[in-house]
Protein backbone atom coordinates (compact mmCIF):
# COMPACT_ATOMS: atom_id res chain seq x y z
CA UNK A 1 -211.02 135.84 79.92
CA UNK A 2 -211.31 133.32 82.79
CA UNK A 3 -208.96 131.18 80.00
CA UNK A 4 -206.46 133.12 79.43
CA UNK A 5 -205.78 133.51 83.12
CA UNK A 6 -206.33 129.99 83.86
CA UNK A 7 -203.72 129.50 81.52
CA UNK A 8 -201.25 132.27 82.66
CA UNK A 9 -201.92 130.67 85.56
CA UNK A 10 -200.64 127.57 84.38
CA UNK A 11 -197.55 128.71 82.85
CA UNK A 12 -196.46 130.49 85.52
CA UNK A 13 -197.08 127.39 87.84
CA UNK A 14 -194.65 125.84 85.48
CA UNK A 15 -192.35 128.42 84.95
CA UNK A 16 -192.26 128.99 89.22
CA UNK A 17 -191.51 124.55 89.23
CA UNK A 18 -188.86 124.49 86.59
CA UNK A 19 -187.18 127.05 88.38
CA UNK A 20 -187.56 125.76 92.04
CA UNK A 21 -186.17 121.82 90.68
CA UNK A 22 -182.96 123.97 88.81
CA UNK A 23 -182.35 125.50 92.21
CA UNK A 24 -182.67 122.63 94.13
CA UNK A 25 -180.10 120.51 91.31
CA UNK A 26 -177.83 123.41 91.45
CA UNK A 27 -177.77 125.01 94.33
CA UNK A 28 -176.08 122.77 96.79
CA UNK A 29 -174.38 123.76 100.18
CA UNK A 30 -170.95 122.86 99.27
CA UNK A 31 -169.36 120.86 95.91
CA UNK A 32 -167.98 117.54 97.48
CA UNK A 33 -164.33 117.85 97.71
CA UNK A 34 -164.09 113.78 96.48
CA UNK A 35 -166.32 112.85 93.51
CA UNK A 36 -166.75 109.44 94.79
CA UNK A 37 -168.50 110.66 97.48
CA UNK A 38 -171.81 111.72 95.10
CA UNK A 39 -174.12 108.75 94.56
CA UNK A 40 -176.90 110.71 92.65
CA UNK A 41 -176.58 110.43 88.87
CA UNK A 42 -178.27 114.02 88.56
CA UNK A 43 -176.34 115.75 91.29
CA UNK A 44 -172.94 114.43 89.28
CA UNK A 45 -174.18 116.15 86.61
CA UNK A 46 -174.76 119.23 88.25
CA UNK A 47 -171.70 119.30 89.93
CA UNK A 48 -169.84 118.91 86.80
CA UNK A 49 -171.96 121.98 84.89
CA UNK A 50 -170.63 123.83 87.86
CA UNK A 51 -167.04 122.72 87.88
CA UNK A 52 -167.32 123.83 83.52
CA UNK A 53 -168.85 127.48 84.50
CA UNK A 54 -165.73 127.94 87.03
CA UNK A 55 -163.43 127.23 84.12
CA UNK A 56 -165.16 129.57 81.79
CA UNK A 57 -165.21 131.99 84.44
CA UNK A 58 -161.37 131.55 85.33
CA UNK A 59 -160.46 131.62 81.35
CA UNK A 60 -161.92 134.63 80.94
CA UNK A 61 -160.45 136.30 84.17
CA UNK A 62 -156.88 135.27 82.76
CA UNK A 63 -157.16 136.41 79.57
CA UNK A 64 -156.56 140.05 81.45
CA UNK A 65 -151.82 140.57 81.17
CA UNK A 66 -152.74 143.43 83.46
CA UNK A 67 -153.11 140.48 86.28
CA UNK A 68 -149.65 140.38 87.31
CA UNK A 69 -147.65 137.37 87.31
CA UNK A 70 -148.15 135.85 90.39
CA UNK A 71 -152.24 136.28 90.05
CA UNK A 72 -151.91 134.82 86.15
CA UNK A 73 -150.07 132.02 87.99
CA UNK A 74 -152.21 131.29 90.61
CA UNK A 75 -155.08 131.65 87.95
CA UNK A 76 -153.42 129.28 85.54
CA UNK A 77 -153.10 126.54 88.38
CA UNK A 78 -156.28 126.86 89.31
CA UNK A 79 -157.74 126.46 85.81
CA UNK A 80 -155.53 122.66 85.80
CA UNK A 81 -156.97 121.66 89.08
CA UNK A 82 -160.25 122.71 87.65
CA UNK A 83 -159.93 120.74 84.75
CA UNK A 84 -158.78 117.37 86.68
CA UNK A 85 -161.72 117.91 89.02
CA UNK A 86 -164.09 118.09 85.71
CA UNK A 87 -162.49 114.49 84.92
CA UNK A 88 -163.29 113.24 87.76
CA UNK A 89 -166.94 114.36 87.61
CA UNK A 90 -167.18 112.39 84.31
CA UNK A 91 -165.45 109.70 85.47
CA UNK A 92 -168.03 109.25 88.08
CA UNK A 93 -170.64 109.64 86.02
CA UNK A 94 -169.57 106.66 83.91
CA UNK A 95 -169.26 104.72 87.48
CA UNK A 96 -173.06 105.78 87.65
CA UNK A 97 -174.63 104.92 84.70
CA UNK A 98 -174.37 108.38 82.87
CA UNK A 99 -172.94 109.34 79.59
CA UNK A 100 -169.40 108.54 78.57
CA UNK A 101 -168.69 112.88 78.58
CA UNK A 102 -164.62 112.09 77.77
CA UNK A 103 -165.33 110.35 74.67
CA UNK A 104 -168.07 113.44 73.49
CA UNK A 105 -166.85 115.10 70.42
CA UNK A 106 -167.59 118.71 71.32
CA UNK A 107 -165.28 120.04 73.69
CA UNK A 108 -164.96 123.75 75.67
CA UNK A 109 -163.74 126.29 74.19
CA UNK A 110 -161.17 126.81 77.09
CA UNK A 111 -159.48 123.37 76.99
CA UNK A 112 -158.73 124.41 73.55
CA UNK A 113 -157.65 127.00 74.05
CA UNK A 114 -154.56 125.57 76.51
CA UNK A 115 -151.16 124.96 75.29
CA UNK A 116 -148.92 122.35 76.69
CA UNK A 117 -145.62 121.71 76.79
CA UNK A 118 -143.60 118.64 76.16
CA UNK A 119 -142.87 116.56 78.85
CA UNK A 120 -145.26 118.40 81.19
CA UNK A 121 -147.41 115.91 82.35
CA UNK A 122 -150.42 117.43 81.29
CA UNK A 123 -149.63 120.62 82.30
CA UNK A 124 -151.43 123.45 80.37
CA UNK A 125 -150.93 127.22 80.04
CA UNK A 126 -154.00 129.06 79.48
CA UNK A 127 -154.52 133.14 77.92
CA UNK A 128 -152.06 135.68 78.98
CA UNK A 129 -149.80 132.52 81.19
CA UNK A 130 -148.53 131.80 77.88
CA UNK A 131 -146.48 135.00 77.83
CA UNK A 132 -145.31 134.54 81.44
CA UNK A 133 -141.30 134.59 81.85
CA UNK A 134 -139.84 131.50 81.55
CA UNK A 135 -142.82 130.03 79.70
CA UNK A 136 -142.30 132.07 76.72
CA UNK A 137 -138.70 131.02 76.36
CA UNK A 138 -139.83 127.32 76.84
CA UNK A 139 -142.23 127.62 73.73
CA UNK A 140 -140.14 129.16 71.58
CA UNK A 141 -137.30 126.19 72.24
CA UNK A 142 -140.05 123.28 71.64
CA UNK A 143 -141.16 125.11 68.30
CA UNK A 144 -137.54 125.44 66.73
CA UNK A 145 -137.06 121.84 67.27
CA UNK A 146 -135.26 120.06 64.36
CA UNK A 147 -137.85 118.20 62.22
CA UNK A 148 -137.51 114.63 61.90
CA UNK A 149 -135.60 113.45 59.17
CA UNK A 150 -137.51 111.02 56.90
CA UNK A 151 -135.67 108.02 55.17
CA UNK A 152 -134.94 109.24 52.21
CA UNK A 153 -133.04 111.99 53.52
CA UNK A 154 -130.78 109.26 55.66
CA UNK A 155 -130.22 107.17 52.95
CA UNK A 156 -128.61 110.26 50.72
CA UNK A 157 -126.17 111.03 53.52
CA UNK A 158 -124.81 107.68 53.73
CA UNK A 159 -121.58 106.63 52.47
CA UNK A 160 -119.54 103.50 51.30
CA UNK A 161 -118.06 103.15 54.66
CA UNK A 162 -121.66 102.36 56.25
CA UNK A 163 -121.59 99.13 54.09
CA UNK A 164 -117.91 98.15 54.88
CA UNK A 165 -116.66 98.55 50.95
CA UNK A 166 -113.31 100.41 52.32
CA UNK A 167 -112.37 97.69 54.93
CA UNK A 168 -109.75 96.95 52.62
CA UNK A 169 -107.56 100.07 53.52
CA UNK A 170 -108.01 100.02 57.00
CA UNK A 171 -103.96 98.45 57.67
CA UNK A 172 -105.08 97.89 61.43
CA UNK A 173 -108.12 96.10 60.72
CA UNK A 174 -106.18 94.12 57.65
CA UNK A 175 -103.32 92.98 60.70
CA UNK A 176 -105.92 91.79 62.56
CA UNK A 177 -107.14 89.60 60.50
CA UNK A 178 -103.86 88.41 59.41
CA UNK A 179 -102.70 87.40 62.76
CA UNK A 180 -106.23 85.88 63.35
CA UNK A 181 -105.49 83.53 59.70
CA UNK A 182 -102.13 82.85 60.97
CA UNK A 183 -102.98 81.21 64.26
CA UNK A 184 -106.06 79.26 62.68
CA UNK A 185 -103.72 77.74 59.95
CA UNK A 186 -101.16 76.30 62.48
CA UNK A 187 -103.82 74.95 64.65
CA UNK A 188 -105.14 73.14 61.22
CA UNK A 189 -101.50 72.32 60.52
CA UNK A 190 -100.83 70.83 64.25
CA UNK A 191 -104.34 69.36 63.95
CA UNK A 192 -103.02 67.62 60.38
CA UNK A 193 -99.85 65.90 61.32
CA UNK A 194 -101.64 64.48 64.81
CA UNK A 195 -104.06 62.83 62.43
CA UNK A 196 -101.18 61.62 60.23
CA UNK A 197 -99.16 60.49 62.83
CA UNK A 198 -102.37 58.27 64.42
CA UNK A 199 -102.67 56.57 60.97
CA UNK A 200 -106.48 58.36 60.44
CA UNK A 201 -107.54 60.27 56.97
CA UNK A 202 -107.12 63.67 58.22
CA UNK A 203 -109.83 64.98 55.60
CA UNK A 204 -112.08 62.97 57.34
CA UNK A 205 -111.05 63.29 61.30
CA UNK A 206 -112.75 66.13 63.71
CA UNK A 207 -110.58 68.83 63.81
CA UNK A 208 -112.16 68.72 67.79
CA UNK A 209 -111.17 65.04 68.39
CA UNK A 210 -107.73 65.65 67.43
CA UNK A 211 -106.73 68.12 70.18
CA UNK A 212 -105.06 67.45 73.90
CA UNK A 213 -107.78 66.40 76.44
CA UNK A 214 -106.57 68.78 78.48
CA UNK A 215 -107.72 71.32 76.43
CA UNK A 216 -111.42 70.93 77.60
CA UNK A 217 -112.62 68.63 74.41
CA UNK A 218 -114.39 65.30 75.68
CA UNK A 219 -113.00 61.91 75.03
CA UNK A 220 -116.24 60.78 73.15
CA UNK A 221 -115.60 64.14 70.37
CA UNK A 222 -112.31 62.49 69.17
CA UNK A 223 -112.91 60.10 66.28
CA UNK A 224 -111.97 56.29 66.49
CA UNK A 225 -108.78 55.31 66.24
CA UNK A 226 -107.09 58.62 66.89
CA UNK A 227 -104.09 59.14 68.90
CA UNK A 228 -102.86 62.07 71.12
CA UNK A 229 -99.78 63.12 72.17
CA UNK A 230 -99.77 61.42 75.44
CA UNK A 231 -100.12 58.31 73.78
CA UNK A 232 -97.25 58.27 71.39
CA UNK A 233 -94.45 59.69 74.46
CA UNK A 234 -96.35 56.87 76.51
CA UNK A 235 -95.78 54.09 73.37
CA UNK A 236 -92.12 55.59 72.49
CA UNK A 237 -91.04 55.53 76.35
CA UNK A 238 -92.43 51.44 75.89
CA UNK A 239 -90.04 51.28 73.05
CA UNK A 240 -86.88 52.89 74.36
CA UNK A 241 -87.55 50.56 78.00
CA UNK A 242 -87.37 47.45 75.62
CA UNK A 243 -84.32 48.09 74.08
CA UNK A 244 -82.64 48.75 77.06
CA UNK A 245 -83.19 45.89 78.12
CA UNK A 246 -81.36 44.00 75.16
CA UNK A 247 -84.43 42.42 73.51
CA UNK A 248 -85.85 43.60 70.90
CA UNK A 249 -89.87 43.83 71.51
CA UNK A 250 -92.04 43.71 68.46
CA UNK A 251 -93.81 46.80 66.98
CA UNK A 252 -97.98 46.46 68.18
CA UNK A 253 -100.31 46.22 64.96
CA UNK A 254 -102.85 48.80 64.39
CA UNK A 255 -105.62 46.48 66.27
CA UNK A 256 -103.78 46.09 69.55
CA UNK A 257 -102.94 50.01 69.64
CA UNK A 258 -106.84 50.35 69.33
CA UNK A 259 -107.18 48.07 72.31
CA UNK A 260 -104.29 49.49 73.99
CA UNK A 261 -105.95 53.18 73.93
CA UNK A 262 -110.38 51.57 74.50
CA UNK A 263 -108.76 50.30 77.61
CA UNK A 264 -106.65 53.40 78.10
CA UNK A 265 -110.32 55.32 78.33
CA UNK A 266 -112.53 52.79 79.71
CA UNK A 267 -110.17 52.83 82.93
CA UNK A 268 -110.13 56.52 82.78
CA UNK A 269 -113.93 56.72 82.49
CA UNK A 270 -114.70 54.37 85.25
CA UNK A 271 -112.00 56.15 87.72
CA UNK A 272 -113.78 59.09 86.86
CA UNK A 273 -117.21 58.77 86.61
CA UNK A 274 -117.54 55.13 88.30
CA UNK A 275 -119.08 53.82 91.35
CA UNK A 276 -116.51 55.79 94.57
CA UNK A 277 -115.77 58.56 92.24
CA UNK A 278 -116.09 62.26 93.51
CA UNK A 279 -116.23 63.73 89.72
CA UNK A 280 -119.79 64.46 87.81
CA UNK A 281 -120.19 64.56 84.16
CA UNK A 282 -119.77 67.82 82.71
């Protein structure tokens, strides 16, 4: 007999210290308003049990349509700020050494139970919230969204005007492109005859080299030997001054034009780019 009490006793000595550490882990004079602010590992815990039975408790109170809508609303906002304050909790937990509770598999019932809206931020409606004017309307929209078309279903509505087969009969586009061929084929005409007229191949001069320097192209583009219109009004004015003049001056060869014009541009270059000149190289 003496063992049996001895061992009632015993239990109840347990029983009476499992009870008096719960109620010293859970009973607490007020939950810190900051998480950060907890530096016990087991107190985090505890806190965070607590913040989960408010939830439960606040799920279950909104679950009532009865409520009214301003007390399903204040309910419903109460339940998110719950639920950020439970992050928190785990989040310091993980700061403490604890277990990682976001990653856990098993989840509440209640955060399960929330629907959220696109483009909400987070923002979850909970039980009898969901039915709330305005909210009601908003679900209904985001469910009769259009689906998202898959490619196959893109492909079958387009046409041959997608891949440009009917450029053909567009007369605006085909004018266009006329008046575009007509001004590149008298450039390559005027480009032809300068070449001609300079005594160079013109299937092998740069179409580049051949145009005006004023026209922006650098002297060192145009190919040897190649002669711009400058040149001939400056060689024919030569010509027509001679014969004025009653004597009849001899037509340069091909080698002394050359010199004529490597002088032409050295001078040039050297007023230009020489020592005393104000221009830069471009």
């Amino acid at each position: 007999m003496a063992r049996n009490e001895e061992k009632s006793n015993s239990i109840l000595n347990k029983w009476v210290a499992m009870k008096a550490g719960h109620a010293s882990a859970v009973t607490r004079s007020k939950r810190p308003f900051i998480a950060s602010e907890c530096s016990n590992l087991a107190d985090a815990e505890a806190w965070r049990l607590d913040v989960i039975r408010d939830i439960s408790r606040k799920v279950a109170a909104i679950q009532n349509a009865g409520l009214g809508e301003h007390r399903l609303r204040e309910l419903n906002d109460e339940i998110n700020k719950l639920f950020r304050e439970k992050k928190h909790w785990e989040r310091r937990i993980l700061e403490l050494g604890g277990v990682d509770h976001a990653k856990r598999a098993a989840a509440i019932s209640a955060e399960a139970d929330g629907a959220e809206l696109p483009g909400s931020g987070g923002y979850k409606y909970f039980g009898a919230s969901k039915n709330l004017p305005g909210v009601r309307e908003l679900f209904e929209t985001s469910g009769a969204r259009a689906k998202k078309r898959s490619r196959g279903e893109i492909h079958r509505r387009l046409t041959v005007d997608y891949y440009g087969w009917r450029d053909e009969d567009d007369q605006e586009l085909l004018r266009e492109e006329a008046e575009a061929e007509g001004r590149m084929r008298a450039r390559a005409v005027a480009q032809w005859h300068a070449a001609k007229a300079a005594g160079v191949d013109p299937s092998s001069a740069d179409p580049e080299g051949l145009e005006d320097a004023g026209s922006g192209t650098s002297a060192s583009k145009r190919p040897r030997g190649a002669v711009t219109e400058d040149d001939l009004a400056a060689m024919r004015a030569e010509g027509a001054g001679g014969a004025a003049g009653g004597s009849a001056a001899p037509l340069p060869t091909e080698e002394e034009i050359r010199a004529r014009l490597v002088a032409k541009r050295k001078a040039l270059l050297l007023a230009r780019y020489g020592p005393g000149s104000t221009g830069a190289p471009e």
